[in-house]
N, C-alpha and C. Protein backbone atom coordinates (compact mmCIF):
# COMPACT_ATOMS: atom_id res chain seq x y z
N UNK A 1 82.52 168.54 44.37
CA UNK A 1 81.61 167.83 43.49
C UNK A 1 80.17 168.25 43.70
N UNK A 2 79.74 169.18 44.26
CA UNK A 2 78.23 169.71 45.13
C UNK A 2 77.58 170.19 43.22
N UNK A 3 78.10 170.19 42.40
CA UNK A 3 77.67 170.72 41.22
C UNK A 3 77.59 169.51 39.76
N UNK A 4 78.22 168.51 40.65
CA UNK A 4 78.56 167.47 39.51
C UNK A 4 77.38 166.81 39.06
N UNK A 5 77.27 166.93 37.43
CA UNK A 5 75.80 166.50 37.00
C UNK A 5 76.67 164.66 36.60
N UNK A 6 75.82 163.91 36.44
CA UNK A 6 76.18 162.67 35.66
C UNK A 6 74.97 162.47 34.77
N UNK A 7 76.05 161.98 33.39
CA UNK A 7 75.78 161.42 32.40
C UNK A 7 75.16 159.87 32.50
N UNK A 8 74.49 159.68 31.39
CA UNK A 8 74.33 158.15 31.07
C UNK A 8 73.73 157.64 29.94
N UNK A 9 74.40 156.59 29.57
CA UNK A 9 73.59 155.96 28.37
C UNK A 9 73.80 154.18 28.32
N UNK A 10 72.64 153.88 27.74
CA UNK A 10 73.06 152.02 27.98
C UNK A 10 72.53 151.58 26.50
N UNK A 11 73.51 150.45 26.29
CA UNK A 11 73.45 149.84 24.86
C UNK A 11 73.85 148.05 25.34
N UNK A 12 72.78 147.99 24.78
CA UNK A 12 72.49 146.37 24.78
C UNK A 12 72.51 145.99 26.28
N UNK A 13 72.26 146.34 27.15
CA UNK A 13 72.13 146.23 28.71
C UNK A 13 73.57 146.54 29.62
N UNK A 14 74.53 147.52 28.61
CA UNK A 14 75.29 147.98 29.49
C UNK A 14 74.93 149.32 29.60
N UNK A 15 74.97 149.81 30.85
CA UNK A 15 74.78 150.65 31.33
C UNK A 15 75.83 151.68 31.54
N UNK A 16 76.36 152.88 31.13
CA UNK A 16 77.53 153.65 31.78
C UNK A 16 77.01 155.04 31.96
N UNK A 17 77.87 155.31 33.26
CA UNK A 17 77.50 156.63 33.93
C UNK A 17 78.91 157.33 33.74
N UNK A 18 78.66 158.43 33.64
CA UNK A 18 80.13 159.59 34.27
C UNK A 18 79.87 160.53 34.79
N UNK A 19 80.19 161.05 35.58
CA UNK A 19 80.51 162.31 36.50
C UNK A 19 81.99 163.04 36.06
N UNK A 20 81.94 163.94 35.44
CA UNK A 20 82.93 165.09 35.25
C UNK A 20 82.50 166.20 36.13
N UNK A 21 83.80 166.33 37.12
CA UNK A 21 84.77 167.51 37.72
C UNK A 21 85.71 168.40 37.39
N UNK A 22 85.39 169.83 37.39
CA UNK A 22 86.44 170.58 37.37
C UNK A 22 87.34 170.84 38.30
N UNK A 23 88.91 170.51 37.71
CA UNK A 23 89.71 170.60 39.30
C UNK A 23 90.07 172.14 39.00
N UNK A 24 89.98 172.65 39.51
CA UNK A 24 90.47 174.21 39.98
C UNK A 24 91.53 174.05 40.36
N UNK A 25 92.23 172.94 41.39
CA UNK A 25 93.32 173.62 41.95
C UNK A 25 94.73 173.33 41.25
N UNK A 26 94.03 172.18 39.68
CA UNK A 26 95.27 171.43 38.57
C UNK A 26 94.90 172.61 37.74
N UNK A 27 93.93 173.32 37.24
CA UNK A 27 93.93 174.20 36.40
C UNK A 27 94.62 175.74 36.39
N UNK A 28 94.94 176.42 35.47
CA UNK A 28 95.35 177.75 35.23
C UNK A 28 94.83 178.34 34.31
N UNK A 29 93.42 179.03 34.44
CA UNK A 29 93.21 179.78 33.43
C UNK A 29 94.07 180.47 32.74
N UNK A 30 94.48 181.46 33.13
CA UNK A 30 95.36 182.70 33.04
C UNK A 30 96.41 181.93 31.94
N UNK A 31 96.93 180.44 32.41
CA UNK A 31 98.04 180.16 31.15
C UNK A 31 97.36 179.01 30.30
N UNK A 32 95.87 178.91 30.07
CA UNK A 32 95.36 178.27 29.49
C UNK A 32 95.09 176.68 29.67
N UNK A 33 95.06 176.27 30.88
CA UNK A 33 95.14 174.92 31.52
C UNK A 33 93.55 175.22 32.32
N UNK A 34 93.19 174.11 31.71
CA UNK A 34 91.74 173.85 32.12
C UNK A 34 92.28 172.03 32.61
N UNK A 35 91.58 171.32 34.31
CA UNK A 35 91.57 169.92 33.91
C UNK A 35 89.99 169.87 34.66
N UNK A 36 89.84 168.35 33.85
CA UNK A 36 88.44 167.98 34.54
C UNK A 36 88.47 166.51 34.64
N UNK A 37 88.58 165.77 36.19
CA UNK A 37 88.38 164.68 35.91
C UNK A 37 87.08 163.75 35.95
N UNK A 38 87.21 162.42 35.64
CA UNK A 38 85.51 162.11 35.56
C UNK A 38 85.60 160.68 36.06
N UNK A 39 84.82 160.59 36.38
CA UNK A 39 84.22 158.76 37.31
C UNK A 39 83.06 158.49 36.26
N UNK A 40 83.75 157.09 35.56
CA UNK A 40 82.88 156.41 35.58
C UNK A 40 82.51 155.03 35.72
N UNK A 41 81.24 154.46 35.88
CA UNK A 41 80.96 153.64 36.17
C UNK A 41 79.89 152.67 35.31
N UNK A 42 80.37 151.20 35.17
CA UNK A 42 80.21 150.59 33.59
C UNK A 42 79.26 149.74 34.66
N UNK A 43 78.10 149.49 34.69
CA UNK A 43 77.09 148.29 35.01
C UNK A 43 76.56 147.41 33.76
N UNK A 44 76.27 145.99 34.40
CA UNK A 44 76.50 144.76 33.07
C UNK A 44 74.99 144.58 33.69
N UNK A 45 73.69 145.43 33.03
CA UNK A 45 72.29 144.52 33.42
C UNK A 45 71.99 143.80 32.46
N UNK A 46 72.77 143.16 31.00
CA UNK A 46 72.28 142.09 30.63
C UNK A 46 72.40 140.50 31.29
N UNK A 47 71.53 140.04 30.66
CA UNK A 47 71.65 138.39 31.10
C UNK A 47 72.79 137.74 30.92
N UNK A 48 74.39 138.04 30.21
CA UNK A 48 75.43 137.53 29.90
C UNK A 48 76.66 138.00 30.36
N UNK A 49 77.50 137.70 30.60
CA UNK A 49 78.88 138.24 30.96
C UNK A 49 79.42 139.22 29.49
N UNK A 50 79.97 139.85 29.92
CA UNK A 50 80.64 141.10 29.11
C UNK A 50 81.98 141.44 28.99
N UNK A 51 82.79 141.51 28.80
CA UNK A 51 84.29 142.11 28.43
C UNK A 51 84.88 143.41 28.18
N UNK A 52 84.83 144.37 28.69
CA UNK A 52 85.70 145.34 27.85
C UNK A 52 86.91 145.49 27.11
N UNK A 53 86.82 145.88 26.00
CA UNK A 53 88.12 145.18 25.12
C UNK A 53 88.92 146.54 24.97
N UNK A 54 88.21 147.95 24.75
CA UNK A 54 88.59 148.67 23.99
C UNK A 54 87.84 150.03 24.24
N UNK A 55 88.64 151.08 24.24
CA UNK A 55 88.05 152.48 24.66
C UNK A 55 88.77 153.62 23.45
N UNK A 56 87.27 154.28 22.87
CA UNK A 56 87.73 155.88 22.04
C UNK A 56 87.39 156.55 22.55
N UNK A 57 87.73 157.72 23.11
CA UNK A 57 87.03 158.67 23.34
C UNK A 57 87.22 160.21 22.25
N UNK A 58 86.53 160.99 21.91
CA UNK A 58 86.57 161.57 21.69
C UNK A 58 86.20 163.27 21.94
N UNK A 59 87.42 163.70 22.35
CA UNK A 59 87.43 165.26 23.24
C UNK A 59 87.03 166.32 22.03
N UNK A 60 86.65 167.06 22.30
CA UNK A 60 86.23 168.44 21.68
C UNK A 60 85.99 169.52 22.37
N UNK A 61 87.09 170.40 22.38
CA UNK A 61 87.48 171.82 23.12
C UNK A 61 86.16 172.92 22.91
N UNK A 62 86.30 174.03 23.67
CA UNK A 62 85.06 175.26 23.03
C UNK A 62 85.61 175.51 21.80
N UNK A 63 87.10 175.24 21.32
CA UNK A 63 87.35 176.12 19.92
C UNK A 63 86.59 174.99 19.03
N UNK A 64 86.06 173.71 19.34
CA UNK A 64 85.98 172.96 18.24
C UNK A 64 87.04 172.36 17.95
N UNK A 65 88.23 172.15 17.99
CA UNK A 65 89.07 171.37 18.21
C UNK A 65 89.16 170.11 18.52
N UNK A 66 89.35 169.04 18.17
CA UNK A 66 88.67 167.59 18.56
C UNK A 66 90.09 166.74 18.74
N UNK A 67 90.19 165.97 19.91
CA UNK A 67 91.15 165.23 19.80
C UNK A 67 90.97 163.35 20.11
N UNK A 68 91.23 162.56 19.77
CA UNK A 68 90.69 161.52 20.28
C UNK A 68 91.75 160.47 20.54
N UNK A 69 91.35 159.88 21.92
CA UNK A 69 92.04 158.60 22.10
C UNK A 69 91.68 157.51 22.24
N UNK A 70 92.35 156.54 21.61
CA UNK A 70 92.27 155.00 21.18
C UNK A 70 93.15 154.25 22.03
N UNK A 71 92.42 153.18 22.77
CA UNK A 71 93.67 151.92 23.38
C UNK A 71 92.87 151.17 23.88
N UNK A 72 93.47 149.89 24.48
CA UNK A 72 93.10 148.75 25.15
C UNK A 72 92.65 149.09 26.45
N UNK A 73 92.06 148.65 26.92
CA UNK A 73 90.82 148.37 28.00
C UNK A 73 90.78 150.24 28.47
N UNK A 74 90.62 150.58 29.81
CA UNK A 74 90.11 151.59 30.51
C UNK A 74 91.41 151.62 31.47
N UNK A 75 92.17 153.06 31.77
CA UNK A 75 93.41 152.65 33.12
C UNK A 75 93.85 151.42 33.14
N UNK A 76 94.69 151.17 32.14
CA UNK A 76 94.94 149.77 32.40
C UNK A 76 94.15 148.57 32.97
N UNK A 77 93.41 148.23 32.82
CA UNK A 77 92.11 147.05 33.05
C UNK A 77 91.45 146.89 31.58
N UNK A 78 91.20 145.67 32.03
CA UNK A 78 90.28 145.19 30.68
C UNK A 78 88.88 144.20 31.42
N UNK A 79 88.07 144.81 32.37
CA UNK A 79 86.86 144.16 33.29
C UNK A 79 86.50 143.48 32.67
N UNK A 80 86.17 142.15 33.48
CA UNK A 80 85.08 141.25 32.97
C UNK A 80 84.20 141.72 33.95
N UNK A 81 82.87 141.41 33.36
CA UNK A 81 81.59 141.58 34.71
C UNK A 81 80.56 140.88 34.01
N UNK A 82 80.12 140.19 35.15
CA UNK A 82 79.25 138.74 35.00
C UNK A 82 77.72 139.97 35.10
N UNK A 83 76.51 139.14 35.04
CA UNK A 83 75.28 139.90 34.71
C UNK A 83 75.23 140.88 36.53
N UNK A 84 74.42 142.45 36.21
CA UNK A 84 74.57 142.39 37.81
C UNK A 84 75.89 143.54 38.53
N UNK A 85 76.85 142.93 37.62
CA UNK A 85 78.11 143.58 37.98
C UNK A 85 78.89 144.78 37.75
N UNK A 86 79.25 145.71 38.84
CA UNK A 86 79.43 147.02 37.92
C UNK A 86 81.16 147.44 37.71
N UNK A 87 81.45 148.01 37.65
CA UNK A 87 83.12 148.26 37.40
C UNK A 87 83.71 150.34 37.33
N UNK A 88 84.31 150.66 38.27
CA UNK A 88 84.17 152.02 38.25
C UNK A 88 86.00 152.65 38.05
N UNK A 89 85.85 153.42 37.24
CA UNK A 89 87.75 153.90 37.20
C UNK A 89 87.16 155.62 37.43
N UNK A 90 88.22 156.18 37.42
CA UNK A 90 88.52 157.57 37.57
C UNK A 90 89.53 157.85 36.82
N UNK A 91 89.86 158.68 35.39
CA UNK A 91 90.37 159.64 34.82
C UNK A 91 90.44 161.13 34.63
N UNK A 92 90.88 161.72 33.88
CA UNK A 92 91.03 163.27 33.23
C UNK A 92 91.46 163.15 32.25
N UNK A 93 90.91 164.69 32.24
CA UNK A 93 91.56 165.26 30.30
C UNK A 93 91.77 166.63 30.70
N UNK A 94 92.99 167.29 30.01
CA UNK A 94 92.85 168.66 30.00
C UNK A 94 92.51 169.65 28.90
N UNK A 95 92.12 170.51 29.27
CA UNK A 95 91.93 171.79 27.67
C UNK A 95 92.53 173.18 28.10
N UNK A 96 92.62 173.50 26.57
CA UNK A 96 92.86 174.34 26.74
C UNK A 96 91.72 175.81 27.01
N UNK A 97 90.76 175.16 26.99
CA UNK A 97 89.50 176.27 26.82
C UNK A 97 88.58 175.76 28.40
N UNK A 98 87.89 177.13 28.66
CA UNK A 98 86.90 176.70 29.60
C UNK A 98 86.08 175.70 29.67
N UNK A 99 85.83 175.16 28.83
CA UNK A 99 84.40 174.27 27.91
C UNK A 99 85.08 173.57 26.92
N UNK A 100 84.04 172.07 27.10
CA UNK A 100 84.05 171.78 26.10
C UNK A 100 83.42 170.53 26.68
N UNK A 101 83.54 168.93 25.82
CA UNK A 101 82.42 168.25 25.83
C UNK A 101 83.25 166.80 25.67
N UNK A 102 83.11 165.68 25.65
CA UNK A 102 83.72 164.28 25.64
C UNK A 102 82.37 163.36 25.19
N UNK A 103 82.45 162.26 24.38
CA UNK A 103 82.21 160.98 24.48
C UNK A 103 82.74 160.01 23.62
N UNK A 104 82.81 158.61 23.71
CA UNK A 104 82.88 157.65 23.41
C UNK A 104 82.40 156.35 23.25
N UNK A 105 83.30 155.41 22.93
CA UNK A 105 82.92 154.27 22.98
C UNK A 105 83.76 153.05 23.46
N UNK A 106 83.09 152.30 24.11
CA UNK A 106 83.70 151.10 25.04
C UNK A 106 83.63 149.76 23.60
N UNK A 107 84.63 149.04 23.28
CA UNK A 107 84.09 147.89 22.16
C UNK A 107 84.26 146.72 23.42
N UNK A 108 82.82 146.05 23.48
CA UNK A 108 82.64 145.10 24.36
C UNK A 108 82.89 144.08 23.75
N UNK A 109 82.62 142.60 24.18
CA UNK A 109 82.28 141.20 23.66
C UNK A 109 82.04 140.29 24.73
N UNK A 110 80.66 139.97 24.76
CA UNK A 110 79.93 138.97 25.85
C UNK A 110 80.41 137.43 25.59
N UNK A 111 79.66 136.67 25.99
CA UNK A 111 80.06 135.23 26.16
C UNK A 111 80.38 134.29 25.12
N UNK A 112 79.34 135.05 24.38
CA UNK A 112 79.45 134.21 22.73
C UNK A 112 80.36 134.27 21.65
N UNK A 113 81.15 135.51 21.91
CA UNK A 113 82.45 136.01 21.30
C UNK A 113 81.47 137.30 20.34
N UNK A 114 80.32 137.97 20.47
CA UNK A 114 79.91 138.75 20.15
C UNK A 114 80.52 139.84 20.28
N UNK A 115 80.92 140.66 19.58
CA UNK A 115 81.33 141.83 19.86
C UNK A 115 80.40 143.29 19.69
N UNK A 116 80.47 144.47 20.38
CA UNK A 116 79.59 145.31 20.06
C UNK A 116 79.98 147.11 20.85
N UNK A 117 79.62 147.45 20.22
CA UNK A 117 80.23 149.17 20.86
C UNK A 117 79.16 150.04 21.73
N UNK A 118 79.48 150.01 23.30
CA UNK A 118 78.72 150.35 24.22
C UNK A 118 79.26 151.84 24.18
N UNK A 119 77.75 152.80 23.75
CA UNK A 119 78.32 154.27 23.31
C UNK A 119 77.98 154.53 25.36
N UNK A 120 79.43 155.32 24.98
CA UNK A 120 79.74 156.44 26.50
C UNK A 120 78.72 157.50 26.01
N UNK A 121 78.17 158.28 27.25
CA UNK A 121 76.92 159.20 26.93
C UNK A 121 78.57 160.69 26.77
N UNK A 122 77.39 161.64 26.12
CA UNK A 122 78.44 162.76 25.70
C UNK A 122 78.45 163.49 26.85
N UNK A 123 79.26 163.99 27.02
CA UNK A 123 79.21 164.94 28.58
C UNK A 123 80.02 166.34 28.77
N UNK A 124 79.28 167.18 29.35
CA UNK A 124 79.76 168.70 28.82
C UNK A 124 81.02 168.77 30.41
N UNK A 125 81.98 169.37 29.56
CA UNK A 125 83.12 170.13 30.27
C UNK A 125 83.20 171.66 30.45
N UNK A 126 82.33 172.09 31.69
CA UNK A 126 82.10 173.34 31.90
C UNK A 126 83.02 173.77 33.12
N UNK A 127 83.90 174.72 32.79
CA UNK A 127 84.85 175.22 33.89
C UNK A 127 83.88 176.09 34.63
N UNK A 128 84.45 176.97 35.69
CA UNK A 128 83.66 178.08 36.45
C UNK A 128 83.11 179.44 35.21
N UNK A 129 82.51 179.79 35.15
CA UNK A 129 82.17 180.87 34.11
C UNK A 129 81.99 180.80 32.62
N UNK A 130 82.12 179.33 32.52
CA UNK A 130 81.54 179.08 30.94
C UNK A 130 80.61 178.91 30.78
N UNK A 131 80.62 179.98 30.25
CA UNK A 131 78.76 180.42 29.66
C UNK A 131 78.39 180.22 28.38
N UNK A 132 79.55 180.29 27.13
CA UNK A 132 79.19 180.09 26.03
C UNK A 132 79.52 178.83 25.36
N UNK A 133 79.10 177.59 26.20
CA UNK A 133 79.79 176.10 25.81
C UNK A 133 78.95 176.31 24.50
N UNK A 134 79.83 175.24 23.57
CA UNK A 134 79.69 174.76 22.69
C UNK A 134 78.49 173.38 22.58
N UNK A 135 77.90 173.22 23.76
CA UNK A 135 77.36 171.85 23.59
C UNK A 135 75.71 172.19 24.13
């Protein structure tokens, strides 16, 4: 991880970070297996409790290729976090290309039954020697 940049972006006082890794030792160039996994970490600095209900993300390879996934909470969890409170999982995605790029969106709902879409910051997927990312 001595190379790992992190992302971030915050909407309505949630805060989310990610750190994407290239694993080298899950990947195979040679037969077209790229993986990269990523940490992230959801902090609640508004004044209200928060919910995560719901996660899209949307992948996009160097070919441009876009794939996206939709489901209920994050790794199986659906966090509550009171004001203050942060919440951290670890996933992956694989490609087929050296490069390429991810973001999304978390659909929250705080105390009031408000609901609202905490955008994930976009974050580049650079293997060893990708030089010509797309992002």
């Amino acid at each position: 991880m001595s190379n790992a940049q992190t992302f971030e972006e915050t909407t309505e006082g949630v805060r989310i970070l990610v750190t994407p890794v290239y694993l080298s030792d899950q990947s195979d160039p040679a037969d077209g297996r790229h993986v990269w996994a990523y940490q992230v970490r959801i902090e609640n600095q508004s004044a209200t409790q928060v919910q995560l209900l719901t996660r899209r993300w949307r992948i996009t390879d160097g070919n441009g290729a876009v794939h996206e996934v939709i489901g209920d909470g994050v790794v199986g969890d659906q966090p509550v976090l009171a004001p203050g409170d942060g919440y951290e999982y670890s996933s992956g995605t694989p490609l087929s290309t050296s490069s390429g790029f991810m973001t999304g969106i978390f659909q929250m709902v705080d105390a009031d039954g408000r609901r609202f879409a905490a955008k994930v910051p976009a974050f580049s997927l650079d293997g060893p020697g990708a030089r010509n990312a797309v992002h």
